[in-house]
N, C-alpha and C. Protein backbone atom coordinates (compact mmCIF):
# COMPACT_ATOMS: atom_id res chain seq x y z
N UNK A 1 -20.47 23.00 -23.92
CA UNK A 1 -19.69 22.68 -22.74
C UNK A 1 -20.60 22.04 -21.69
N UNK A 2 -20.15 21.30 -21.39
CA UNK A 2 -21.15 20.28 -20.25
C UNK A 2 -20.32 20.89 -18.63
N UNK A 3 -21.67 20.82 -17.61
CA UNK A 3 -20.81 21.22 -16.46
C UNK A 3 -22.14 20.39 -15.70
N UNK A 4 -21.50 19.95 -14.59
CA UNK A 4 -22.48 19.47 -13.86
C UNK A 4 -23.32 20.53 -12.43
N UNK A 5 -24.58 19.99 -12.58
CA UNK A 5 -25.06 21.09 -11.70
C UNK A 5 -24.89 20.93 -10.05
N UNK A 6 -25.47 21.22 -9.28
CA UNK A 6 -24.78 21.21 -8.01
C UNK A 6 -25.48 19.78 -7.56
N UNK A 7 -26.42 19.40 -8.02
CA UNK A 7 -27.01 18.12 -7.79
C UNK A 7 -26.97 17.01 -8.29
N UNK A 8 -25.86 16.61 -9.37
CA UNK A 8 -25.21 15.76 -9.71
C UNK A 8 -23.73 15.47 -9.72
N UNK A 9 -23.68 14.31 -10.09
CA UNK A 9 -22.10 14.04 -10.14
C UNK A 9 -21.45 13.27 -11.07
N UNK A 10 -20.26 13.68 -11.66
CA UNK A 10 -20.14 13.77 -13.07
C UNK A 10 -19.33 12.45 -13.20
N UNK A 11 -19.33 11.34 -14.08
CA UNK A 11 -18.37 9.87 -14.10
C UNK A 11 -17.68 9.71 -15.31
N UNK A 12 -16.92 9.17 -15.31
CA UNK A 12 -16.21 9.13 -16.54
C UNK A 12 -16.72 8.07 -17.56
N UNK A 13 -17.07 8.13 -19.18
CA UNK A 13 -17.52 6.93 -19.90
C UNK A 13 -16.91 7.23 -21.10
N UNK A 14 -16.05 6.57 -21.18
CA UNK A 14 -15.00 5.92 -22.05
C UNK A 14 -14.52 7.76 -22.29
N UNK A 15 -14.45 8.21 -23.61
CA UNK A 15 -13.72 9.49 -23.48
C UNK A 15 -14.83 10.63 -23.04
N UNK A 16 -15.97 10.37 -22.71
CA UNK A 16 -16.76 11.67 -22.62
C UNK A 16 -17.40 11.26 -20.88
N UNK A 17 -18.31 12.24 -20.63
CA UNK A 17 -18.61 12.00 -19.35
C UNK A 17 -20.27 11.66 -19.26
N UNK A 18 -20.46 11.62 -18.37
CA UNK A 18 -21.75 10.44 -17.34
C UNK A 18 -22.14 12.02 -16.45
N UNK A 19 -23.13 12.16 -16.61
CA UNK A 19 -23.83 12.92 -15.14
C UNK A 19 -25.52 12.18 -14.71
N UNK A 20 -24.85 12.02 -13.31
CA UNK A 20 -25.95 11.48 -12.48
C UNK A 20 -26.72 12.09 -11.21
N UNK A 21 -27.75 11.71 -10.83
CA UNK A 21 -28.36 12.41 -9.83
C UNK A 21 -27.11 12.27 -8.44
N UNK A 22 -26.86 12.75 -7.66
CA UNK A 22 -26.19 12.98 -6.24
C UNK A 22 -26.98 11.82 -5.78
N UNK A 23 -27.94 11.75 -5.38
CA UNK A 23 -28.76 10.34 -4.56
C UNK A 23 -28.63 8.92 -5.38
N UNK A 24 -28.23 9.21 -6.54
CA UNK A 24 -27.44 7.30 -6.86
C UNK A 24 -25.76 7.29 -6.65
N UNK A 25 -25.46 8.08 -6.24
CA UNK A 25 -24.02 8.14 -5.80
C UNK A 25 -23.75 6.96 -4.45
N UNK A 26 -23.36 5.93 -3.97
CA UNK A 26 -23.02 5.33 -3.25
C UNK A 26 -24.63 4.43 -2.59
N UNK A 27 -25.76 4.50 -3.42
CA UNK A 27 -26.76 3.89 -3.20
C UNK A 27 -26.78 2.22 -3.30
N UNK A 28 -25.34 1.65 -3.53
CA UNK A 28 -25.52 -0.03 -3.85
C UNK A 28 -26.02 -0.37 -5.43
N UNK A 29 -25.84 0.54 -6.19
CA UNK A 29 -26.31 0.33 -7.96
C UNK A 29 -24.85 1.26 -8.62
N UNK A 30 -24.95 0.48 -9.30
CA UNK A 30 -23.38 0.63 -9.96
C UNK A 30 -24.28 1.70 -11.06
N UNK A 31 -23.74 2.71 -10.93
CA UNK A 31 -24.50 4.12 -12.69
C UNK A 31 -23.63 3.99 -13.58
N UNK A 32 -22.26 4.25 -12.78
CA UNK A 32 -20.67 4.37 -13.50
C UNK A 32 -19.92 3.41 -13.76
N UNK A 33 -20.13 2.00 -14.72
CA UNK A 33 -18.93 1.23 -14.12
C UNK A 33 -18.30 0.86 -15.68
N UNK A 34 -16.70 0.66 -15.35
CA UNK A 34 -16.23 0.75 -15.80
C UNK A 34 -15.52 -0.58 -16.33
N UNK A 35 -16.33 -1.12 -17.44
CA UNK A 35 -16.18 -2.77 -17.62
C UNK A 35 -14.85 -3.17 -17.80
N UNK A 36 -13.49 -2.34 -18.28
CA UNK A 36 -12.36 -3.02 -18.28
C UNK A 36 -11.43 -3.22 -17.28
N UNK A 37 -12.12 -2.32 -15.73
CA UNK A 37 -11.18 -2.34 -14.86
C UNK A 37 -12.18 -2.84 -13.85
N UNK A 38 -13.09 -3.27 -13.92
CA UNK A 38 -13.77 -3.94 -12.90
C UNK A 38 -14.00 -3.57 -11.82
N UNK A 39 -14.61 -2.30 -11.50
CA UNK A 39 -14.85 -1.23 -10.70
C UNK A 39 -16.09 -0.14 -11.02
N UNK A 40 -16.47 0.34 -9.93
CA UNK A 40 -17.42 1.24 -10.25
C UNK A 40 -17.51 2.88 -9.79
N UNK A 41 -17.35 3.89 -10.19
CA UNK A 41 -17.04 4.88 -10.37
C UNK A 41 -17.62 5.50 -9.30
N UNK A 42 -19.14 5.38 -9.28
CA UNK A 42 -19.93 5.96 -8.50
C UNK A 42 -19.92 5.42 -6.99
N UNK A 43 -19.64 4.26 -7.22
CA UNK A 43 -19.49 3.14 -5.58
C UNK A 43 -18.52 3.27 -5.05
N UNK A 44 -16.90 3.03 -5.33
CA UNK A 44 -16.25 3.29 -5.19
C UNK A 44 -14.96 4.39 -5.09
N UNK A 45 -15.53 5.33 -4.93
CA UNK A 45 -14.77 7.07 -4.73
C UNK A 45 -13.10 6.34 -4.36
N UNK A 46 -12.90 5.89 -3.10
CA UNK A 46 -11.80 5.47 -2.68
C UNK A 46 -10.76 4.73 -3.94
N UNK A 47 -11.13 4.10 -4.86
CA UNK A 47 -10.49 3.46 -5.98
C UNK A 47 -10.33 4.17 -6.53
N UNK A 48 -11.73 5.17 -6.73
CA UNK A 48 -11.27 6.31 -7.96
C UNK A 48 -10.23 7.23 -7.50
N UNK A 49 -10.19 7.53 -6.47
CA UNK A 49 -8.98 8.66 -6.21
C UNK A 49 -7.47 7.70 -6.60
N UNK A 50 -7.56 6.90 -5.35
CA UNK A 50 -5.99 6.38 -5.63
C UNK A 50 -5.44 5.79 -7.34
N UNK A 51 -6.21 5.28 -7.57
CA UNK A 51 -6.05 4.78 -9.69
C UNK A 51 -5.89 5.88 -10.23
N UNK A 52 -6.31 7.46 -10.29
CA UNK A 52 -6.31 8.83 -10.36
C UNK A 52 -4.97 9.55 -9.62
N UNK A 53 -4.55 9.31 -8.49
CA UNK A 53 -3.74 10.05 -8.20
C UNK A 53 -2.42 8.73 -7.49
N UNK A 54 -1.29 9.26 -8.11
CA UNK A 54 -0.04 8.09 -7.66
C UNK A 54 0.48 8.72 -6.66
N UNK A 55 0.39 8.49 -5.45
CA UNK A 55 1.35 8.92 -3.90
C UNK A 55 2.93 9.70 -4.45
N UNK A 56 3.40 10.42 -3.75
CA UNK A 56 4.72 10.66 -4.27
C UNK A 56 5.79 9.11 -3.78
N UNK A 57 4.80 8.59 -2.52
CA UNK A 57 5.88 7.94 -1.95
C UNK A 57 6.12 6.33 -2.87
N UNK A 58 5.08 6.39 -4.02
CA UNK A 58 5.56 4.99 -5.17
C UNK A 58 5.93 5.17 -5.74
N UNK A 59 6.14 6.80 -6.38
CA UNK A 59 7.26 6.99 -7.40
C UNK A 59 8.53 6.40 -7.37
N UNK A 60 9.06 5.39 -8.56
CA UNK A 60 10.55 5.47 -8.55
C UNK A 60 10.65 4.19 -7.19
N UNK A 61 9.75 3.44 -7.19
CA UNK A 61 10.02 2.40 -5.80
C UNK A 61 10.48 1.13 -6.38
N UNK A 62 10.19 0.67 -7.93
CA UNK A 62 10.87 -0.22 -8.69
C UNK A 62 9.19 -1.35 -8.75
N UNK A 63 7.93 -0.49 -8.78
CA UNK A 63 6.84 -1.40 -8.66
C UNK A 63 6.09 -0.29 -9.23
N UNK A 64 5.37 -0.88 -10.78
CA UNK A 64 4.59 0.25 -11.64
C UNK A 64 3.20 -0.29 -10.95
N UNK A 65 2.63 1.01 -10.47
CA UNK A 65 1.78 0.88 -9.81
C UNK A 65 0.51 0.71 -10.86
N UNK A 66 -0.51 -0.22 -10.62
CA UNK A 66 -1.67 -0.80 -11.16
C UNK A 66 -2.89 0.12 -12.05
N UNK A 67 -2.56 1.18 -12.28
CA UNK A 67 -3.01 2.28 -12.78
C UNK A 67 -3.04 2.84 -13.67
N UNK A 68 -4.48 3.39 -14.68
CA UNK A 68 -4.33 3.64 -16.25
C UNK A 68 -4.01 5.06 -15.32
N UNK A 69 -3.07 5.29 -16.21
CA UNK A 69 -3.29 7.04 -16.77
C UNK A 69 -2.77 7.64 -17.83
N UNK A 70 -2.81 9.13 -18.46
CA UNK A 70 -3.05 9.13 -19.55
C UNK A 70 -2.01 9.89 -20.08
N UNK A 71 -0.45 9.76 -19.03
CA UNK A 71 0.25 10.72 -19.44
C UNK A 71 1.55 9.88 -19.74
N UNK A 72 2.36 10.12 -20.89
CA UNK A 72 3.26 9.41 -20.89
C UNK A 72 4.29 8.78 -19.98
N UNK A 73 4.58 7.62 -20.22
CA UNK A 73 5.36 6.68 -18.89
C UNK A 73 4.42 6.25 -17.96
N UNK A 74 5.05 6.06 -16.75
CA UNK A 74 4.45 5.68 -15.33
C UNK A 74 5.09 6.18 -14.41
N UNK A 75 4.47 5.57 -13.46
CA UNK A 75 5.06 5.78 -11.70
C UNK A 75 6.72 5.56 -12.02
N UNK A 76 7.03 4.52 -12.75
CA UNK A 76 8.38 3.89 -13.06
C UNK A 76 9.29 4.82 -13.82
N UNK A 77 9.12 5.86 -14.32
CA UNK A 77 9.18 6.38 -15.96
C UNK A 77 10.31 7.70 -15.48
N UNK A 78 11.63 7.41 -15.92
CA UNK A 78 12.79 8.68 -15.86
C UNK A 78 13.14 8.40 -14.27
N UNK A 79 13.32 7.23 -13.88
CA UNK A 79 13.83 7.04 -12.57
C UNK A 79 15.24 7.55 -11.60
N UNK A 80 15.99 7.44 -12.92
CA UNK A 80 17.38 8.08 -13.04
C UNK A 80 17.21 9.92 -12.54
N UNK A 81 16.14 10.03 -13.10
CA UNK A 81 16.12 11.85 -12.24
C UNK A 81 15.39 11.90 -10.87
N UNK A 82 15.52 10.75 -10.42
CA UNK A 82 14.41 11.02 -8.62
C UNK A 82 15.50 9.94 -8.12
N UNK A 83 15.92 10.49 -6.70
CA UNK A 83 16.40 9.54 -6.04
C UNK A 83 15.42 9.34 -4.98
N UNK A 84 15.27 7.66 -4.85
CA UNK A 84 14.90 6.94 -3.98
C UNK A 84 14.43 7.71 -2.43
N UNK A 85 15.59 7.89 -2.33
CA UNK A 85 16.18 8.17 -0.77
C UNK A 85 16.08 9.51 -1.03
N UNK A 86 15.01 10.27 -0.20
CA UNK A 86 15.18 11.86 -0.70
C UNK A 86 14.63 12.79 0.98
N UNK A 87 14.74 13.68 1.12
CA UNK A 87 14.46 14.43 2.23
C UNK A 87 12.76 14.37 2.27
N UNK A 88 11.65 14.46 1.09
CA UNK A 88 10.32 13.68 1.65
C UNK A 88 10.01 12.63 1.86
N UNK A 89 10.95 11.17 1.95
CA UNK A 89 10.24 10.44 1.95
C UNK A 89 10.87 9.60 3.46
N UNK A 90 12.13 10.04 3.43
CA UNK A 90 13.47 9.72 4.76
C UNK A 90 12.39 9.65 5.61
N UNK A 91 12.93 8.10 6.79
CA UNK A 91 12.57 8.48 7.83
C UNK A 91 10.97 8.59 7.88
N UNK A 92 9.94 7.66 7.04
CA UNK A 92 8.86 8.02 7.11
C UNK A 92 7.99 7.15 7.93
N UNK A 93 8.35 5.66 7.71
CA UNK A 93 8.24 4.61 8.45
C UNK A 93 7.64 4.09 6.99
N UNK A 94 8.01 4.66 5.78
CA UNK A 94 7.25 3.68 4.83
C UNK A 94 8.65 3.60 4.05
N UNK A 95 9.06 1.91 3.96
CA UNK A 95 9.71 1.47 3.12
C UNK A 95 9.62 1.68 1.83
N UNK A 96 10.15 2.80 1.07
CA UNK A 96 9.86 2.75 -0.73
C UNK A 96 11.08 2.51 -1.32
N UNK A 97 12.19 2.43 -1.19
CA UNK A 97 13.18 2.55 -1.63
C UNK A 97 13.51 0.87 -2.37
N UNK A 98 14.06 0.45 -2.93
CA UNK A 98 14.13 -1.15 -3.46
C UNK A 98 15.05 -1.90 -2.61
N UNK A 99 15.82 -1.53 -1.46
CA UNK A 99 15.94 -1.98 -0.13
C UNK A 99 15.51 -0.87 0.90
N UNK A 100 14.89 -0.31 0.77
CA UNK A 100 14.04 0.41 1.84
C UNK A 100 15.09 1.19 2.45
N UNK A 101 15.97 1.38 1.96
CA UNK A 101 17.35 2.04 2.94
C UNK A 101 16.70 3.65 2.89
N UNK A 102 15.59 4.26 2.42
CA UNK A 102 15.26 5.47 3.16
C UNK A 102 14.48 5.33 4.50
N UNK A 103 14.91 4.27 4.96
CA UNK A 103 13.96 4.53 6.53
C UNK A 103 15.26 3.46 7.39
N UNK A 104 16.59 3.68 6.74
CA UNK A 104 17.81 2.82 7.94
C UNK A 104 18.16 3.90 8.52
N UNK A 105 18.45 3.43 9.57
CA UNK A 105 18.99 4.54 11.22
C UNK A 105 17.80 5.50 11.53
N UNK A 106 16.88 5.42 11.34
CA UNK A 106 15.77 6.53 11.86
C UNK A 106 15.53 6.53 12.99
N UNK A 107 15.23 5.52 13.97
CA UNK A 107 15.20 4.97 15.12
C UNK A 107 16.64 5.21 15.92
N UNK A 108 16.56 6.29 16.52
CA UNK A 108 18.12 6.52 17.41
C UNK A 108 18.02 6.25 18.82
N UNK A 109 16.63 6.56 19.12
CA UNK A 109 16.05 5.86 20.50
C UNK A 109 16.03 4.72 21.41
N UNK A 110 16.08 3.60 19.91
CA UNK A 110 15.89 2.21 20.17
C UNK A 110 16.76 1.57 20.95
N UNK A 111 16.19 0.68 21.64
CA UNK A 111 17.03 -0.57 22.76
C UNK A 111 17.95 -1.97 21.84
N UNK A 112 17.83 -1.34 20.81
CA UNK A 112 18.29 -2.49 19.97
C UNK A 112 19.34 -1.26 18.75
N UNK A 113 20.61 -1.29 18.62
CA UNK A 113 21.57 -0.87 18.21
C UNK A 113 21.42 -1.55 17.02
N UNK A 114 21.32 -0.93 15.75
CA UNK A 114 21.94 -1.90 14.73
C UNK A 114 23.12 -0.34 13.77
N UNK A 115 23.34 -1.47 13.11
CA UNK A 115 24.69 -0.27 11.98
C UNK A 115 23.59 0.35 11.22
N UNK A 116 24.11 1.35 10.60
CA UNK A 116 23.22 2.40 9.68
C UNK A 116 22.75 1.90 8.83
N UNK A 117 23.17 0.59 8.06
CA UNK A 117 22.48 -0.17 6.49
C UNK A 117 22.10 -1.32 6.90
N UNK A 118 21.02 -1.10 8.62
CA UNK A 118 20.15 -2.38 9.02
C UNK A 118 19.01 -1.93 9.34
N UNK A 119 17.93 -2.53 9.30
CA UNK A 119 16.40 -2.21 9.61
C UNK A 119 16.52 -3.21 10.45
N UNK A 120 15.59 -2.55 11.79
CA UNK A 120 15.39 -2.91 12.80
C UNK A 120 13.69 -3.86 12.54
N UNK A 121 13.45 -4.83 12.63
CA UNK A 121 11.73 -5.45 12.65
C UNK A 121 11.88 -7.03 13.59
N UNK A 122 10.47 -7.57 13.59
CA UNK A 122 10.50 -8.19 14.46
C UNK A 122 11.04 -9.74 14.05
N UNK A 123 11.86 -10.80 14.43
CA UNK A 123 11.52 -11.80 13.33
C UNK A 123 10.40 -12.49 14.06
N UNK A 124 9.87 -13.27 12.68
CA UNK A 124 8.76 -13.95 12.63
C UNK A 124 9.04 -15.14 13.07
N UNK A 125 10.34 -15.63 13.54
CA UNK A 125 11.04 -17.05 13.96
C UNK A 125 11.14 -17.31 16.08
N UNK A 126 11.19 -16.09 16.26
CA UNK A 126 12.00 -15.88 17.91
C UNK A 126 10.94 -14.85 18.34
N UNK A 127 10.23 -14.06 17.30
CA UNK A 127 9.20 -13.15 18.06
C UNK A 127 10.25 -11.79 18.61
N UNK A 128 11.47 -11.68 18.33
CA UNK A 128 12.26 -10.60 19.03
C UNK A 128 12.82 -9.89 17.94
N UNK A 129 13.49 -8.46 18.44
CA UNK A 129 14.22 -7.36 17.29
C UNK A 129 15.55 -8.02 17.36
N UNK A 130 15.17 -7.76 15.48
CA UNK A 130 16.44 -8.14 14.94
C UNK A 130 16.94 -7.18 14.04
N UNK A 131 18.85 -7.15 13.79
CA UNK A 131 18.79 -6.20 12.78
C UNK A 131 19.27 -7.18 11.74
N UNK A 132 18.54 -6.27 10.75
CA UNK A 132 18.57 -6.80 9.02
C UNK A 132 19.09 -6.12 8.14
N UNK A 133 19.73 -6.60 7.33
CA UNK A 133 21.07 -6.26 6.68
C UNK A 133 20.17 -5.33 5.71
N UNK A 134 20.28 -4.12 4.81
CA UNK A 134 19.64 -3.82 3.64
C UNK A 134 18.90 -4.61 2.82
N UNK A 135 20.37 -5.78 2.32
CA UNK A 135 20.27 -6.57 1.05
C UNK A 135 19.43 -7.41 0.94
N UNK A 136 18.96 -7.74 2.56
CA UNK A 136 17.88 -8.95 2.39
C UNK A 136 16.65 -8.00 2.69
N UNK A 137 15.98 -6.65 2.16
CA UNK A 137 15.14 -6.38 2.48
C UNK A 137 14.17 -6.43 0.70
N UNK A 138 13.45 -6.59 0.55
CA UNK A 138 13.06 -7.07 -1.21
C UNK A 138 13.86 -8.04 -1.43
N UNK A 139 13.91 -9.04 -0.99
CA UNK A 139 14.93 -10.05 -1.39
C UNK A 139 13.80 -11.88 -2.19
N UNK A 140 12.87 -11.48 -1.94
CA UNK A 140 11.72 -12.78 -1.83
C UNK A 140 11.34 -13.32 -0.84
N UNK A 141 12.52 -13.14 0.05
CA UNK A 141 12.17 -14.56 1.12
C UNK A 141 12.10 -13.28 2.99
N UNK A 142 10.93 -13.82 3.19
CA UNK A 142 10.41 -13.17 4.21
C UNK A 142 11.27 -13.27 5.64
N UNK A 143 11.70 -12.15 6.09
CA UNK A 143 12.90 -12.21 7.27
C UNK A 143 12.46 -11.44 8.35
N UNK A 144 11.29 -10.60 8.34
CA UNK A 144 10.53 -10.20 9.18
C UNK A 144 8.95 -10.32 9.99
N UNK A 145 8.77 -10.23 10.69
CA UNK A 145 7.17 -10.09 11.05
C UNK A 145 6.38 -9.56 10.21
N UNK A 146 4.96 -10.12 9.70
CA UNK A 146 4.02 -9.44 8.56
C UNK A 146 5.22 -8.74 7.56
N UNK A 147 5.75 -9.85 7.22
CA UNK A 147 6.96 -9.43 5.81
C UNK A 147 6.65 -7.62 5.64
N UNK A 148 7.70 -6.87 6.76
CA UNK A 148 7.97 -5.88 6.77
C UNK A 148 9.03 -5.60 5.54
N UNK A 149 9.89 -6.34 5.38
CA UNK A 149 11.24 -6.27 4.62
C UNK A 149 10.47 -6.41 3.17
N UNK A 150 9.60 -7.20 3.12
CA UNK A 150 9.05 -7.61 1.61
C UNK A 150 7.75 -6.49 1.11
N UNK A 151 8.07 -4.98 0.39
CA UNK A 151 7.17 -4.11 1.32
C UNK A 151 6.14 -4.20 -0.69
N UNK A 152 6.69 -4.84 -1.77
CA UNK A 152 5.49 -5.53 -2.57
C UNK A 152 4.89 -6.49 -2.47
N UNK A 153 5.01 -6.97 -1.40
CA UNK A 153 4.02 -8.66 -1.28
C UNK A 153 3.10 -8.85 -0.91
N UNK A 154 2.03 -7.73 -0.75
CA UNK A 154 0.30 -7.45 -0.88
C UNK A 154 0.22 -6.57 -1.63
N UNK A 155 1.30 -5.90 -2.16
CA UNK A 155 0.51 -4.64 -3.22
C UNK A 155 -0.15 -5.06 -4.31
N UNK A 156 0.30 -6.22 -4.99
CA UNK A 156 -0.67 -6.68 -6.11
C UNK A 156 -1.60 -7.06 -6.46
N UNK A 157 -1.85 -7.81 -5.57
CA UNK A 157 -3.41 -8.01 -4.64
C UNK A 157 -4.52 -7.59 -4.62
N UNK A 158 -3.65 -6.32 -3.79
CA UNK A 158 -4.51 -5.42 -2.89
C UNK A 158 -3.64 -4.05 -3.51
N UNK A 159 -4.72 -3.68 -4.91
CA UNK A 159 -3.96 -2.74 -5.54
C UNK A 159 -4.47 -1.16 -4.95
N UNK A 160 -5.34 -0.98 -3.93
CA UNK A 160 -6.09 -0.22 -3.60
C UNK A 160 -5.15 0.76 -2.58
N UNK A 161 -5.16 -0.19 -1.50
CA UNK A 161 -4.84 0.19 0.09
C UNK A 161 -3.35 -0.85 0.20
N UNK A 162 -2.41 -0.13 -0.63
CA UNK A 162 -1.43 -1.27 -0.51
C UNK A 162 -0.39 -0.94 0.54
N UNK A 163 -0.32 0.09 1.33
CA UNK A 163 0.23 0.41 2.28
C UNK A 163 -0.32 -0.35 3.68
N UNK A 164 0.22 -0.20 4.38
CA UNK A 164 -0.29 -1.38 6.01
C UNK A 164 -0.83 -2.60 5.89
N UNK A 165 -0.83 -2.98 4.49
CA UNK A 165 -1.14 -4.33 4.34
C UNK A 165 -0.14 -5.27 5.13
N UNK A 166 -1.21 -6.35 6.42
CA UNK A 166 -0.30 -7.34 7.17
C UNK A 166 -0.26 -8.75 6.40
N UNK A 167 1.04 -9.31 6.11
CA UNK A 167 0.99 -10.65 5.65
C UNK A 167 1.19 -11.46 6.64
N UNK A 168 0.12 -12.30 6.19
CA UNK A 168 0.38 -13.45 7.39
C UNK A 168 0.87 -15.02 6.90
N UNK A 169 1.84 -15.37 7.77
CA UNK A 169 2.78 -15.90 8.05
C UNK A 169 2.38 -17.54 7.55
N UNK A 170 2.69 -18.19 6.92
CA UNK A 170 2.32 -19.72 6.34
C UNK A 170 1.43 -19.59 5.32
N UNK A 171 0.56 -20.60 5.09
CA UNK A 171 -0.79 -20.74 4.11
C UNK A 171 -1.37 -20.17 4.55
N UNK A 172 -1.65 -19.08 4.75
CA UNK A 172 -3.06 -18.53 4.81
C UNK A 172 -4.54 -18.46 3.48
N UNK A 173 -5.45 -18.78 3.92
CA UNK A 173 -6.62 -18.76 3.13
C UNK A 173 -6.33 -17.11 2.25
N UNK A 174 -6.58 -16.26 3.16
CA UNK A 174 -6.24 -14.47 2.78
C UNK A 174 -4.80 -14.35 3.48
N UNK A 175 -3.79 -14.36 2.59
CA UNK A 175 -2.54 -13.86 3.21
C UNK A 175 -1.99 -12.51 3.62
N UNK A 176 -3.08 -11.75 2.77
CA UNK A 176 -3.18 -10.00 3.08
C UNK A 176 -4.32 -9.90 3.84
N UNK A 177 -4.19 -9.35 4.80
CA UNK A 177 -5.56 -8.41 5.52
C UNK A 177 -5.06 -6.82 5.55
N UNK A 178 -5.79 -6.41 5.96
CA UNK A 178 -5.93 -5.03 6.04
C UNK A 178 -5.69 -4.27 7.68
N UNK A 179 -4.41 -3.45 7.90
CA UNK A 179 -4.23 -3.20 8.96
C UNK A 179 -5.67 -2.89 10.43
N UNK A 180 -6.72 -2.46 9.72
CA UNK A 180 -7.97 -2.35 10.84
C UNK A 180 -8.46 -3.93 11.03
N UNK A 181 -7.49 -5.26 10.75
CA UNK A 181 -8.14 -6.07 11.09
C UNK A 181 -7.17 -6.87 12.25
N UNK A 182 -6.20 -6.13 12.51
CA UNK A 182 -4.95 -5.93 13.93
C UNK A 182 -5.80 -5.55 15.17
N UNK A 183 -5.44 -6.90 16.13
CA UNK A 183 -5.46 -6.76 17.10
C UNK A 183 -7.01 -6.22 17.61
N UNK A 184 -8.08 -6.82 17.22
CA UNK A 184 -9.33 -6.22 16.94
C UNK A 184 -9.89 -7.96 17.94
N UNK A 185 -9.20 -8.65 18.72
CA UNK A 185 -10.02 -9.77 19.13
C UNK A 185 -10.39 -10.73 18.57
N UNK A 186 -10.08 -10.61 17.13
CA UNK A 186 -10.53 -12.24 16.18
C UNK A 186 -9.36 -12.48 15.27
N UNK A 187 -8.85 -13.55 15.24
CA UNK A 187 -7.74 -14.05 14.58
C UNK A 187 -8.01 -14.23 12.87
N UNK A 188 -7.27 -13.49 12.60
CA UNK A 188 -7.66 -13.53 10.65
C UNK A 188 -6.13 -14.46 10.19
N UNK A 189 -5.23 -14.16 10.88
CA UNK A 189 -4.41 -15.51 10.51
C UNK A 189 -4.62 -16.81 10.79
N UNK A 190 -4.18 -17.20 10.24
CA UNK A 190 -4.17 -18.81 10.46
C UNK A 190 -2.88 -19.47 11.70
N UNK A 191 -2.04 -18.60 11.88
CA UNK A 191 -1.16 -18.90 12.93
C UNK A 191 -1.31 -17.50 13.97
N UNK A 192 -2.42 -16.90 13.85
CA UNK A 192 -2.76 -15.59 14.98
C UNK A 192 -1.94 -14.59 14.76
N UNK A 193 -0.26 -14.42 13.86
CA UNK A 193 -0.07 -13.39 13.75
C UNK A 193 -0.54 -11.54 13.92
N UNK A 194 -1.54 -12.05 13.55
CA UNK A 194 -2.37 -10.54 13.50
C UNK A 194 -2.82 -9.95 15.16
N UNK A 195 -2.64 -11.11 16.01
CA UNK A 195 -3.23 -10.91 17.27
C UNK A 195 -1.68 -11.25 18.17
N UNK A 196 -0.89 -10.95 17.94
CA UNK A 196 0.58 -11.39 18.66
C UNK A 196 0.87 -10.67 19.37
N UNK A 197 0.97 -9.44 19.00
CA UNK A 197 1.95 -8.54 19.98
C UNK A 197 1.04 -7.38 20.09
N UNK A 198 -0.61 -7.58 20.58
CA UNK A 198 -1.21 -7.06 20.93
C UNK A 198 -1.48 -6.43 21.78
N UNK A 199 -1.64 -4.93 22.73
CA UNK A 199 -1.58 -4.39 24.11
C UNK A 199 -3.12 -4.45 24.47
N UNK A 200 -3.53 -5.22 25.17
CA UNK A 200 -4.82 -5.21 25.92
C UNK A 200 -4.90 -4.25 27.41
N UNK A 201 -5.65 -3.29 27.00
CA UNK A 201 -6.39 -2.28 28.67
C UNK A 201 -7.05 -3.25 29.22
């Protein structure tokens, strides 16, 4: 039986395991890497968790998430027994649903009224709240600010951190950035999106 001691750390290689010293762990030298997925075990902790563990909130979202694992099916797999729309995921501010209708009417506060099967976001045309019908939310064609409505259109990408991913608006060189690159003083869009509706102290 192999166990690792308190001064190493254990990687996965192909079916058996890797133990390495603790001080090559995140040193810039790949110990662990894993040639079919193009990643490195020991460098990257953050990849290894999420590829390792599927959110509850992608289950059943109608997008098999980018990930070996080793148990029959997927994220996708017996969909018919999970509904979408469920009391953990309602109301979260994260669109999973395949029109996102677990996060319509959450907002009861708002200055902007819409009917119960509309999401409230910004458009990307007038800069103002609009309400949006369900049907056009996963629809292809972008009807909100940083394609709120379109909530797979950096996940593939950006198979990592696919949540708060901002899309920006036209050709962009990088059409995904990464929400810590909002409103930070330097324009990563190509039409400034990312710097729009920014609150400056």
């Amino acid at each position: 039986m192999n166990e690792c001691n308190d001064n190493e750390y254990r990687c996965t290689n192909g079916q058996s395991y890797k133990y390495i010293h603790q001080s090559l762990v995140r040193n810039g030298v790949c110990q662990c890497e894993l040639e079919d997925q193009h990643w490195c075990e020991d460098e990257d902790f953050h990849i290894h968790y999420v590829r390792k563990n599927i959110s509850f909130q992608t289950i059943c979202d109608e997008f098999t998430e980018p990930i070996p694992i080793t148990i029959e099916g997927q994220n996708e797999t017996e969909c018919e027994q999970w509904s979408c729309n469920n009391i953990y995921i309602n109301c979260d501010s994260v669109w999973n649903c395949p029109h996102d209708e677990d996060d319509v009417g959450c907002d009861l506060s708002s200055t902007l009224n819409c009917f119960l099967d509309y999401h409230k976001c910004v458009s990307p045309h007038t800069n103002e709240l609009i309400c949006l019908p369900v049907n056009q939310a996963n629809d292809g064609k972008i009807n909100c600010l940083d394609a709120t409505d379109e909530s797979t259109l950096c996940r593939e990408k950006y198979q990592v951190e696919f949540f708060n991913n901002f899309y920006c608006m036209g050709k962009s060189y990088q059409p995904c950035i990464h929400f810590h690159q909002l409103c930070e003083d330097s324009i990563n869009c190509d039409h400034g999106d990312d710097e729009r509706f920014c609150v400056k102290n």
